[in-house]
C-alpha atoms as a PDB file:
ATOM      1  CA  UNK A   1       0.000   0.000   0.000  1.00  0.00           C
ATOM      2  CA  UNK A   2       1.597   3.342  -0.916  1.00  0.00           C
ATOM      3  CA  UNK A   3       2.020   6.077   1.902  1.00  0.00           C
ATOM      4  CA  UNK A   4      -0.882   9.077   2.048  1.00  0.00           C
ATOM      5  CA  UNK A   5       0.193  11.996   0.009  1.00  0.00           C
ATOM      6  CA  UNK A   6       1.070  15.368   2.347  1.00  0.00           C
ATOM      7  CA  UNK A   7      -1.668  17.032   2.713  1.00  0.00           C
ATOM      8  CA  UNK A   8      -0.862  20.048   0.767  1.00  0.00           C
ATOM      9  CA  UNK A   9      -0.076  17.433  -2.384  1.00  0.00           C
ATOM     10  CA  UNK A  10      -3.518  16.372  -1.781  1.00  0.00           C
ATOM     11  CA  UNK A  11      -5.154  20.332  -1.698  1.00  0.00           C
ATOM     12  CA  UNK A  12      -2.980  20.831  -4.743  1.00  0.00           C
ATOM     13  CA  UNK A  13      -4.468  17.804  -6.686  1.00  0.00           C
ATOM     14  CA  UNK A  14      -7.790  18.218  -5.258  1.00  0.00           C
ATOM     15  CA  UNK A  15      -7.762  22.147  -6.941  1.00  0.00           C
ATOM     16  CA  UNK A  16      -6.154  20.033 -10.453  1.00  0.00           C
ATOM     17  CA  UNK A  17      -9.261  17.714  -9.945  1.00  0.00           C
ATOM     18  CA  UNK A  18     -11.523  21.066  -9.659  1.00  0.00           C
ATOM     19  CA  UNK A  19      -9.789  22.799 -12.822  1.00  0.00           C
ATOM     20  CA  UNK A  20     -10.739  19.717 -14.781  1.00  0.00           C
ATOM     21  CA  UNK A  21     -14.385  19.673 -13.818  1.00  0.00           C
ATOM     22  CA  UNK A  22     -14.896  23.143 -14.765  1.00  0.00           C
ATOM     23  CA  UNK A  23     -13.557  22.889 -18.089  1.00  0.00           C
ATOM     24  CA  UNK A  24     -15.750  19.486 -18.624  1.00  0.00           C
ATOM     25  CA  UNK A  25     -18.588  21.646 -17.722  1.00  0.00           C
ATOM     26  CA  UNK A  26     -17.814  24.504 -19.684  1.00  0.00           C
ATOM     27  CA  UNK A  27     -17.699  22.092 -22.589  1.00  0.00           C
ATOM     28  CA  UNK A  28     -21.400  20.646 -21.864  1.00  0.00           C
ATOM     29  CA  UNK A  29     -22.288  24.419 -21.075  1.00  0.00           C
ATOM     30  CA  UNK A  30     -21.096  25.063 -24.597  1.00  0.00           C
ATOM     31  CA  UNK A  31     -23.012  22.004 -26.041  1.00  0.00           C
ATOM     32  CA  UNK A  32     -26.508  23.039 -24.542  1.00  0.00           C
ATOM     33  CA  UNK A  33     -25.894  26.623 -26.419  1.00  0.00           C
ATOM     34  CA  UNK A  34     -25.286  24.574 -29.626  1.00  0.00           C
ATOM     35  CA  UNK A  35     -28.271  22.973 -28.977  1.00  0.00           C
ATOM     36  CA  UNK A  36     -30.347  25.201 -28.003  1.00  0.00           C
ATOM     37  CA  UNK A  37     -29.937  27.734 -30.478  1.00  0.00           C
ATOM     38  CA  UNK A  38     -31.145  25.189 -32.690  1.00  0.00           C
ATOM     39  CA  UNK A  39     -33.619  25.331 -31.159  1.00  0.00           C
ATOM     40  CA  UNK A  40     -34.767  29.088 -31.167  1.00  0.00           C
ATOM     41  CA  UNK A  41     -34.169  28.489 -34.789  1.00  0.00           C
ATOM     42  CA  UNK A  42     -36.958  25.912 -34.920  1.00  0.00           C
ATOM     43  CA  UNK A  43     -39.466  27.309 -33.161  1.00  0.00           C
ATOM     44  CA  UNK A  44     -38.416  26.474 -29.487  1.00  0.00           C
ATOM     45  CA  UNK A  45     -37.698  23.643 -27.311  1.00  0.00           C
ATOM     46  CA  UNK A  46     -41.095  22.319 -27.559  1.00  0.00           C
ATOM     47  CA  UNK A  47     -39.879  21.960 -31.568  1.00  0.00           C
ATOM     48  CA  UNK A  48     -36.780  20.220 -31.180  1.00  0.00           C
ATOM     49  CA  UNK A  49     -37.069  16.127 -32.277  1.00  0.00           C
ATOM     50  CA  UNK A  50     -37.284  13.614 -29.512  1.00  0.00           C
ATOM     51  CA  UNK A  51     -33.812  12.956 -29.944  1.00  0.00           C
ATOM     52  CA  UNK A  52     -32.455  16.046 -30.149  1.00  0.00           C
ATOM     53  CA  UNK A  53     -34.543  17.150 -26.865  1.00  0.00           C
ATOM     54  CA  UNK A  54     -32.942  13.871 -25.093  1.00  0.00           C
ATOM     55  CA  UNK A  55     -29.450  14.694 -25.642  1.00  0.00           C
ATOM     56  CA  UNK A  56     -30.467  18.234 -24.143  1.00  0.00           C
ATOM     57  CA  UNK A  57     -31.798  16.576 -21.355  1.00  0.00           C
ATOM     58  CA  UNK A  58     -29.266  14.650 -20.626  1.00  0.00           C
ATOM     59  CA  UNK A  59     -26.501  17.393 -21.033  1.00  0.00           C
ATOM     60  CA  UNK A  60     -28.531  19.312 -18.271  1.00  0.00           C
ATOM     61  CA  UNK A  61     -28.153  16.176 -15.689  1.00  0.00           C
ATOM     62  CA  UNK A  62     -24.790  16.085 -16.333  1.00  0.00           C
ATOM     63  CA  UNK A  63     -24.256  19.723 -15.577  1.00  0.00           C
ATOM     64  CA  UNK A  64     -25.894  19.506 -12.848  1.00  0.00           C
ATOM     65  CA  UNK A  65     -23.782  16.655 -11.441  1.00  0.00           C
ATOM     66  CA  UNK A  66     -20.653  18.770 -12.562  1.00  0.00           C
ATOM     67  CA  UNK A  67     -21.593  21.719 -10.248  1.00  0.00           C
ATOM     68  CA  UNK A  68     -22.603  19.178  -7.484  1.00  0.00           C
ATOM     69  CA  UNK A  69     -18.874  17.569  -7.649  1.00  0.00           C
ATOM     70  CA  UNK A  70     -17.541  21.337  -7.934  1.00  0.00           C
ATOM     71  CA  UNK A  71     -19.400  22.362  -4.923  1.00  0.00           C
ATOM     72  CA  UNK A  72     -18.219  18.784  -2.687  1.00  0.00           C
ATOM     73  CA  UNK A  73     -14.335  18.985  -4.238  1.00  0.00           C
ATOM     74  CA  UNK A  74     -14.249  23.172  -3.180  1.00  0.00           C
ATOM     75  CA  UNK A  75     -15.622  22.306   0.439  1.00  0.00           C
ATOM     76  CA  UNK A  76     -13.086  19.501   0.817  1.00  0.00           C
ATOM     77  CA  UNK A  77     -10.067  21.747  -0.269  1.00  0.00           C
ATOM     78  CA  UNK A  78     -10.679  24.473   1.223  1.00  0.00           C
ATOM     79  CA  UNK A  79     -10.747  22.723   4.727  1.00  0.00           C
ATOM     80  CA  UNK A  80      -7.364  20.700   4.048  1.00  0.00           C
ATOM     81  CA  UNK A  81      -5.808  24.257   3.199  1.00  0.00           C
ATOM     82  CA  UNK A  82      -7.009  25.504   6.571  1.00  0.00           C
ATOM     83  CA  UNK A  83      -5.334  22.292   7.890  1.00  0.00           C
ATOM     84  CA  UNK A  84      -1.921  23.454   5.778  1.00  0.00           C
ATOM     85  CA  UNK A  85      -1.776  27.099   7.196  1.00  0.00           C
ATOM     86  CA  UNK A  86      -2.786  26.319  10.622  1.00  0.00           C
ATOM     87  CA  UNK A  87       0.321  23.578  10.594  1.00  0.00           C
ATOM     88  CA  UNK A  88       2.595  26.223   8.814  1.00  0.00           C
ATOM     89  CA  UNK A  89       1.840  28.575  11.848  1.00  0.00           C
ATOM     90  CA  UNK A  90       2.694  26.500  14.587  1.00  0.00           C
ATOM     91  CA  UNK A  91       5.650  28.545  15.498  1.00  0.00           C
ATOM     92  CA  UNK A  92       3.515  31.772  16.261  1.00  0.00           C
ATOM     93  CA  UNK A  93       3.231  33.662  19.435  1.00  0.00           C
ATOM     94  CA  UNK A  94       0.219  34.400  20.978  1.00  0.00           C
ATOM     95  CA  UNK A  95      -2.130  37.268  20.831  1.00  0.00           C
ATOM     96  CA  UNK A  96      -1.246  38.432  24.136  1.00  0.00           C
ATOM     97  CA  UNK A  97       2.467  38.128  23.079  1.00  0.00           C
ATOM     98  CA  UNK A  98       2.094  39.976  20.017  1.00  0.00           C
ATOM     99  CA  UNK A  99       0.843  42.884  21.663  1.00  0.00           C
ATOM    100  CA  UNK A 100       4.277  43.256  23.198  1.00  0.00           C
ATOM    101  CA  UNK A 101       5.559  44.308  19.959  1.00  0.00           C
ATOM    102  CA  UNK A 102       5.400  48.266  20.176  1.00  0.00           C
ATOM    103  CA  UNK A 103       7.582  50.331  17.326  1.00  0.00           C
ATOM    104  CA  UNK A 104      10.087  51.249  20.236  1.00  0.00           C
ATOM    105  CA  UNK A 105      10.787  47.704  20.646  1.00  0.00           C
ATOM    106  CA  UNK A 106      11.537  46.689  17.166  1.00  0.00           C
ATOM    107  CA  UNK A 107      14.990  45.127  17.180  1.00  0.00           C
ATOM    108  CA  UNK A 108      14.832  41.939  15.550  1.00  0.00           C
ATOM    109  CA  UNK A 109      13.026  39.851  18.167  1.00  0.00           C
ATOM    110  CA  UNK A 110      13.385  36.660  18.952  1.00  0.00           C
ATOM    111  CA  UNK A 111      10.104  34.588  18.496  1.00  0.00           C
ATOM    112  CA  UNK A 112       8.954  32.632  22.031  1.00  0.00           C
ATOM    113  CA  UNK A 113       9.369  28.987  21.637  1.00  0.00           C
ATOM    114  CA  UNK A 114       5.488  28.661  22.788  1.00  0.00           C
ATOM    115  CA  UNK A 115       4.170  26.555  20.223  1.00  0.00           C
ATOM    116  CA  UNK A 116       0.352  26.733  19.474  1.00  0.00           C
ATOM    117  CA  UNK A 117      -1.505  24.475  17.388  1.00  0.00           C
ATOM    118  CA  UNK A 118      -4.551  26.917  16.855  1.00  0.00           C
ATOM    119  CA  UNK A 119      -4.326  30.663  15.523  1.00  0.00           C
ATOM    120  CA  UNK A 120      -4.625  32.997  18.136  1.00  0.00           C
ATOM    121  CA  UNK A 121      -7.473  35.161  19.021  1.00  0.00           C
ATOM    122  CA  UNK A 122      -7.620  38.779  19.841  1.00  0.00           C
ATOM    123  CA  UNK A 123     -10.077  39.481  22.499  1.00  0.00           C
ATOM    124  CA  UNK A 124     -11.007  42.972  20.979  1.00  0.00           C
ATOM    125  CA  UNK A 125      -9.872  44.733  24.235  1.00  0.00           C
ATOM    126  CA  UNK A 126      -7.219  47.653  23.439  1.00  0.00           C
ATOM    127  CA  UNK A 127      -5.028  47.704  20.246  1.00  0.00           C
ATOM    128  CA  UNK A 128      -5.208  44.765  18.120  1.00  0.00           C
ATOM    129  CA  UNK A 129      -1.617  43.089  17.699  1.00  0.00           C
ATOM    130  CA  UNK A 130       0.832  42.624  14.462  1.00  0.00           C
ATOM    131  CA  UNK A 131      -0.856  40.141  11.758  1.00  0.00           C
ATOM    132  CA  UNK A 132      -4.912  40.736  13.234  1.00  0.00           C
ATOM    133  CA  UNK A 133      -6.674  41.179  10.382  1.00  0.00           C
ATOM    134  CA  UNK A 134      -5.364  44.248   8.591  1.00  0.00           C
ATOM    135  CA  UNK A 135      -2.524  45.209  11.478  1.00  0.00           C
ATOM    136  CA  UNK A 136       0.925  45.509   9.320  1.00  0.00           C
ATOM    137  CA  UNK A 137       3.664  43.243  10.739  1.00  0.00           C
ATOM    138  CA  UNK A 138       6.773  45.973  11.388  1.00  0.00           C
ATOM    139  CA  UNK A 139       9.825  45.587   9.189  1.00  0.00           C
ATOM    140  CA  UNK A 140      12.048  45.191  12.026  1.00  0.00           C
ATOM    141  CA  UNK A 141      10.382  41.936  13.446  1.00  0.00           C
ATOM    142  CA  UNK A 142      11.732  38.903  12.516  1.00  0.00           C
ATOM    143  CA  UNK A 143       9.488  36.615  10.423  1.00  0.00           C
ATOM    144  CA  UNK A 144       9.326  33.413  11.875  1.00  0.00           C
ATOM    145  CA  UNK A 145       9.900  29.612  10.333  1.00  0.00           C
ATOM    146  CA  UNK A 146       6.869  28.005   9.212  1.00  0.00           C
ATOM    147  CA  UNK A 147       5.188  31.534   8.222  1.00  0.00           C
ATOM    148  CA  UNK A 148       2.857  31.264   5.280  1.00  0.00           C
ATOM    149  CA  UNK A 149       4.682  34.788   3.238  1.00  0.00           C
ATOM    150  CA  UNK A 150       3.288  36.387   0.133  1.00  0.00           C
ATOM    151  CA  UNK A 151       6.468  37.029  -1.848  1.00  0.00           C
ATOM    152  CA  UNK A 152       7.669  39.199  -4.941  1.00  0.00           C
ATOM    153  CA  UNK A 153       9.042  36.943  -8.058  1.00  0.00           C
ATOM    154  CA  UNK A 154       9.816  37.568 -11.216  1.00  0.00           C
ATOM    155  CA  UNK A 155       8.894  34.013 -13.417  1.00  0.00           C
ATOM    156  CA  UNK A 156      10.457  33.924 -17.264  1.00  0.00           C
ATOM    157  CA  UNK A 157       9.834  37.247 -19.144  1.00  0.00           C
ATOM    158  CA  UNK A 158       6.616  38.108 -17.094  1.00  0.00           C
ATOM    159  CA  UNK A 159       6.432  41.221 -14.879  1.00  0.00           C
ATOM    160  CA  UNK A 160       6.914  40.574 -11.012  1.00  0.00           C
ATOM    161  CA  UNK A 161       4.508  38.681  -9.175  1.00  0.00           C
ATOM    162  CA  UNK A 162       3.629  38.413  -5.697  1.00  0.00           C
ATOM    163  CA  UNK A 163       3.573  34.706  -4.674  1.00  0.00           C
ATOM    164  CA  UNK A 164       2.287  32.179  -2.029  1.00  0.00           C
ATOM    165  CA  UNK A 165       5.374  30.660   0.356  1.00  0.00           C
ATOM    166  CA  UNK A 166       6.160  29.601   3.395  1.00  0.00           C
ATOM    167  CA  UNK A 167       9.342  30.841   5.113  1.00  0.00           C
ATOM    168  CA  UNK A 168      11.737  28.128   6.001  1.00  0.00           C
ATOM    169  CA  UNK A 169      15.057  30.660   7.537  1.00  0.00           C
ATOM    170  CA  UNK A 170      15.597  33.973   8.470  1.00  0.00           C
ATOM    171  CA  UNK A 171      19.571  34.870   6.759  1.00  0.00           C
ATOM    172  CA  UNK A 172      20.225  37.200   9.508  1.00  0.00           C
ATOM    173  CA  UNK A 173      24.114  38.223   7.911  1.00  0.00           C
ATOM    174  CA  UNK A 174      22.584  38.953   4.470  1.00  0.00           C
ATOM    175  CA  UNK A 175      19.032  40.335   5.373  1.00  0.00           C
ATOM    176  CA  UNK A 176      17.390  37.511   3.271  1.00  0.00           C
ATOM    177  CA  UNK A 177      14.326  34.450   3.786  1.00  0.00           C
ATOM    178  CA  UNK A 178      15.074  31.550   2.279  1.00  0.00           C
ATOM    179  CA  UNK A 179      11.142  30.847   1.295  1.00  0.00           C
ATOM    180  CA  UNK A 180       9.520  27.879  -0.366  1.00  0.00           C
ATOM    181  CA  UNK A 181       7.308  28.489  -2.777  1.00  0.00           C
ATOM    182  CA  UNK A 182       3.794  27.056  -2.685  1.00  0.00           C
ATOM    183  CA  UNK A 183       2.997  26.149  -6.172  1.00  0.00           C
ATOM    184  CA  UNK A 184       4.557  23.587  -8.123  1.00  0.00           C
ATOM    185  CA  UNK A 185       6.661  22.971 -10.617  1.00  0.00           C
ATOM    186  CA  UNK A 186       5.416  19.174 -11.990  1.00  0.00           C
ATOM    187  CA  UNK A 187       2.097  18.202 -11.915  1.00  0.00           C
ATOM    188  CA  UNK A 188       3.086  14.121 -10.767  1.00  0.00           C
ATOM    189  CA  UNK A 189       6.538  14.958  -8.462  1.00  0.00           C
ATOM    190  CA  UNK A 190       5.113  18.337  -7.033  1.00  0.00           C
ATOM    191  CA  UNK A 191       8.254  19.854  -6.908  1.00  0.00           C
ATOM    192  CA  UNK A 192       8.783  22.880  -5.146  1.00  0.00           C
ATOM    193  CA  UNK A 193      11.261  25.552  -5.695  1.00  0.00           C
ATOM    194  CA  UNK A 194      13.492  27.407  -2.948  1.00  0.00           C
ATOM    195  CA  UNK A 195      13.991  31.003  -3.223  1.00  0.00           C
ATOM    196  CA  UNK A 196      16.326  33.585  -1.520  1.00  0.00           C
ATOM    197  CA  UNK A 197      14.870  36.910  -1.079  1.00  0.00           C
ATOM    198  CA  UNK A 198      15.356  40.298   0.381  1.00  0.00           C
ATOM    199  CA  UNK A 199      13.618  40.733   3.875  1.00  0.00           C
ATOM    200  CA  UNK A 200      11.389  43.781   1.947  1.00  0.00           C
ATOM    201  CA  UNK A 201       9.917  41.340  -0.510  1.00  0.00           C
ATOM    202  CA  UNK A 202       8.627  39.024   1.954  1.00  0.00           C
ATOM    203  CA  UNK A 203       5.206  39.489   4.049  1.00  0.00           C
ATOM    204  CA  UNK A 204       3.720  37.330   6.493  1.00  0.00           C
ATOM    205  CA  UNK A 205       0.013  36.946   5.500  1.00  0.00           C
ATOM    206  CA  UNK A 206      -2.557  38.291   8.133  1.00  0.00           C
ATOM    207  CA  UNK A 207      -3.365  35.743  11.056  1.00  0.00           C
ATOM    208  CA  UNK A 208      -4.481  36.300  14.695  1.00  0.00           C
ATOM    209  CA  UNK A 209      -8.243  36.299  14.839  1.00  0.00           C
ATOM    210  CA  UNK A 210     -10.056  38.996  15.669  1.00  0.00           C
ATOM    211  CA  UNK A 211     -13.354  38.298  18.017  1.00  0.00           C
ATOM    212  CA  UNK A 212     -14.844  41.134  15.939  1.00  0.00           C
ATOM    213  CA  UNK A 213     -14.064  42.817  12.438  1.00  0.00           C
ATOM    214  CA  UNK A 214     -14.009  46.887  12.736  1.00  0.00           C
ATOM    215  CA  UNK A 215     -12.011  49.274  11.165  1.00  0.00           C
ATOM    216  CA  UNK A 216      -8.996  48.765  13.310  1.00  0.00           C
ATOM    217  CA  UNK A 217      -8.980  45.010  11.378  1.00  0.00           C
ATOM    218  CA  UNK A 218     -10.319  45.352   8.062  1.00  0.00           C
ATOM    219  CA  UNK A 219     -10.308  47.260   4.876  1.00  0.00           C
ATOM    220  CA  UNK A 220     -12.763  49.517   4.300  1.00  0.00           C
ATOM    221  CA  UNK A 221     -15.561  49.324   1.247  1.00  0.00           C
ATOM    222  CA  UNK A 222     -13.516  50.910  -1.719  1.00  0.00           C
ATOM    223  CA  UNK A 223      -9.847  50.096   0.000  1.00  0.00           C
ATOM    224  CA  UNK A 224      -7.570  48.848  -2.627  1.00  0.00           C
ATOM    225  CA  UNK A 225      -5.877  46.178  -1.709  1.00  0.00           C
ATOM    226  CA  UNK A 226      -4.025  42.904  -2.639  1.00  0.00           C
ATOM    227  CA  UNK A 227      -5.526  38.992  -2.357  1.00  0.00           C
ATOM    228  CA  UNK A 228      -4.845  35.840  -3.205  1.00  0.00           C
ATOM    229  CA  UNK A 229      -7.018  35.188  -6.698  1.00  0.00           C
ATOM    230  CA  UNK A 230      -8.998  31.897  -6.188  1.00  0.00           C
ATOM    231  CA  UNK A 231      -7.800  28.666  -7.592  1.00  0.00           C
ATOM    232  CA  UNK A 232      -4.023  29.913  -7.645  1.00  0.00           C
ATOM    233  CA  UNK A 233      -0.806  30.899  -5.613  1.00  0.00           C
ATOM    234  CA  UNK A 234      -1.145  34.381  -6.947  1.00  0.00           C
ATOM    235  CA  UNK A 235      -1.537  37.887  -5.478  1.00  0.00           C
ATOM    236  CA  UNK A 236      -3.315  40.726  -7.229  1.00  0.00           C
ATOM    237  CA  UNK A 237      -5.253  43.871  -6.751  1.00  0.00           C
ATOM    238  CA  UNK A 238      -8.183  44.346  -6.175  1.00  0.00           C
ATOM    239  CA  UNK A 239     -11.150  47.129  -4.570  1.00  0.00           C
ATOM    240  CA  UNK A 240     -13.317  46.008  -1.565  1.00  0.00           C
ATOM    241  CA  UNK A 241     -16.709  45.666  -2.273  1.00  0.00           C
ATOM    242  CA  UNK A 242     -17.964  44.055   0.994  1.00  0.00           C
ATOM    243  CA  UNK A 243     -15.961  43.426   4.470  1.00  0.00           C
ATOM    244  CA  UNK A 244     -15.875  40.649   7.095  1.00  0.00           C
ATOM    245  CA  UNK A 245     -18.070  42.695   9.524  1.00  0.00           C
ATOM    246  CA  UNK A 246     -20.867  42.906   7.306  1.00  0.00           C
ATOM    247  CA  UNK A 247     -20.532  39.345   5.263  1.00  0.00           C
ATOM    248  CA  UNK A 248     -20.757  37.920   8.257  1.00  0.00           C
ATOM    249  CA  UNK A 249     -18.457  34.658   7.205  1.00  0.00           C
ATOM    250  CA  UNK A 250     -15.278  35.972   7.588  1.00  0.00           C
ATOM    251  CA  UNK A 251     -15.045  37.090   4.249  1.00  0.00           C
ATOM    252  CA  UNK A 252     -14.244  39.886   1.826  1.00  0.00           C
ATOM    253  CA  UNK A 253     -16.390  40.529  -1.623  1.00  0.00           C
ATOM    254  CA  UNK A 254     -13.576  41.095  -4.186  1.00  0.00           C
ATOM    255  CA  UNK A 255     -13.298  42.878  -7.612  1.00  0.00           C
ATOM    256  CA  UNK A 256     -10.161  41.991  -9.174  1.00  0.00           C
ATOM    257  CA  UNK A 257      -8.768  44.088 -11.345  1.00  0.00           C
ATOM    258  CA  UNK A 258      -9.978  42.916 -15.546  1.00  0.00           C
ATOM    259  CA  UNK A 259     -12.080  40.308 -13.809  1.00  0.00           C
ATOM    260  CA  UNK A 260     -15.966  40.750 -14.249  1.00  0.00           C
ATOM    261  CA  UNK A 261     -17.112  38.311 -11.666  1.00  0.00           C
ATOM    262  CA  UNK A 262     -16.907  39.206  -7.991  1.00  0.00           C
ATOM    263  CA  UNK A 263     -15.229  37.127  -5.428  1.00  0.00           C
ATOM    264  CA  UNK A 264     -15.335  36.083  -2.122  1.00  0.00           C
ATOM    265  CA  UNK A 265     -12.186  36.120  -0.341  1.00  0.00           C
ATOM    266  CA  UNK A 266     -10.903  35.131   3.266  1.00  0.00           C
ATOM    267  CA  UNK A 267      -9.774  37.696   5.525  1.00  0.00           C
ATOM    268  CA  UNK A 268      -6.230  35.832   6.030  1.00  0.00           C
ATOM    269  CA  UNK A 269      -5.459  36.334   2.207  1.00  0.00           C
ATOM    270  CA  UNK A 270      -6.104  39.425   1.574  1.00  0.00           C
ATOM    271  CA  UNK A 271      -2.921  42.416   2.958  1.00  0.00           C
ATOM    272  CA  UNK A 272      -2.130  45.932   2.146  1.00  0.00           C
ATOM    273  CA  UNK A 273      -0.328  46.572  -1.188  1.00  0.00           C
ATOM    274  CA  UNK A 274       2.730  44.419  -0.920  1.00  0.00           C
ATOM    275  CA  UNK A 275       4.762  47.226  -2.862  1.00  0.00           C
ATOM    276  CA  UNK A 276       4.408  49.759  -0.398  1.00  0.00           C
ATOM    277  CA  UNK A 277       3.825  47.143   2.870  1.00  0.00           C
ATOM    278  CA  UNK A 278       6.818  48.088   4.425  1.00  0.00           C
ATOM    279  CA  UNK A 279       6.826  51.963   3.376  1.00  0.00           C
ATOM    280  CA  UNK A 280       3.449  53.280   4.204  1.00  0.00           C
END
């Protein structure tokens, strides 16, 4: 019997699985158009020949169990991801201990070896700490091992990109991460690439809880800001149509930019413009 994949090989096959059904079903979406604009032609649906109306029929019941395996497949993965950044995170300080942080206290800090196996919660009581919600994480904290990072890359000829990783060091004599990249390189090895980067182009995504959303831990309704685009490791802008406080779910309604459709986003995955993160 072969050994269980990882379970971030299994999120990342699961979301291969999920591309796959939604081009089968914009294939039988394209067939029932065929179909029925034949249709219109002839007079309507009530027209078409028996045979003709069966294969509609039946391309309809198969649509319909397309979106029904979408909907099961996107449930699954998104809980085994939740699994994969809670794990990644183990190496995080409380809320209480983030509040120690002040600017004045800035010097490179070394993380408490408290490990927690849940994200921490802020209580709502005073300032919310480093990482809740929309709080920036200061540029002179250290990031800590096992951080899920969104970081700037530049693949082939394309323009740079702000990626999904997870920090694996801290190069404290050059000022660098050495960061593993989340996405993959081969759809059957899942190889994963290691990248060295300046300190400035790596940003821990957002993580302690907040027992409420207010404007002291989320973006406001027409905020720009950057997210993680659905279905990918990839970071891009985008304006804030809705916030967690008023979704209710723990979600932000997203319009990406040259993207019609709007989207509904998780709080952790969506930060300040990485570009000016550290300058603002």
């Amino acid at each position: 019997m072969s050994a269980p994949l990882p379970l971030h090989k299994e999120v990342y096959q699961e979301l291969r699985k999920l591309e796959r059904l939604r081009r089968e079903a914009d294939t039988v979406v394209g067939e029932i158009n065929k179909l029925q604009a034949v249709a219109d032609k002839q007079g309507g649906v009530a027209a078409m020949e028996p045979r003709a109306l069966n294969r509609l029929r039946n391309l309809y019941a198969e649509l319909a169990q397309l979106h029904e395996a979408e909907v099961i497949l996107t449930g699954a993965s998104v809980e085994k991801l939740q699994s994969v950044i809670d794990t990644h995170h183990k190496g995080v300080k409380t809320a209480a201990e983030f509040d120690k942080y002040t600017p004045n206290k800035l010097k490179r800090a070394k993380m408490a070896d408290t490990r927690i196996t849940e994200p921490p919660v802020w209580p709502g009581t005073g300032t919310p700490p480093v990482l809740c919600g929309r709080v920036r994480w200061p540029a002179d904290l250290e990031i800590p091992p096992g951080f899920m990072v969104v970081v700037k890359v530049t693949r082939g000829h394309d323009t740079a990109t702000w990626i999904l990783g997870t920090v694996m060091r801290y190069i404290a004599l050059k000022d660098r991460y050495e960061v593993e990249d989340l996405d993959v390189s081969d759809d059957y090895d899942c190889i994963r690439k290691t990248l060295i980067l300046p300190s400035n182009m790596v940003i821990p995504l957002p993580y302690v809880v907040p027992s409420k959303f207010n404007e002291d831990t989320e973006f406001a309704i027409g905020d720009t800001v950057c997210a993680l685009y659905p279905l990918t490791t990839s970071f891009y802008p985008a304006r804030v149509l809705n916030v967690p406080s008023q979704t209710g779910n723990g979600k932000y309604t997203l319009k990406f930019e040259d993207d019609n459709r709007n989207h509904h986003i998780n709080w952790r995955f969506v930060l300040h413009n990485p570009d000016m993160y550290y300058t603002a």
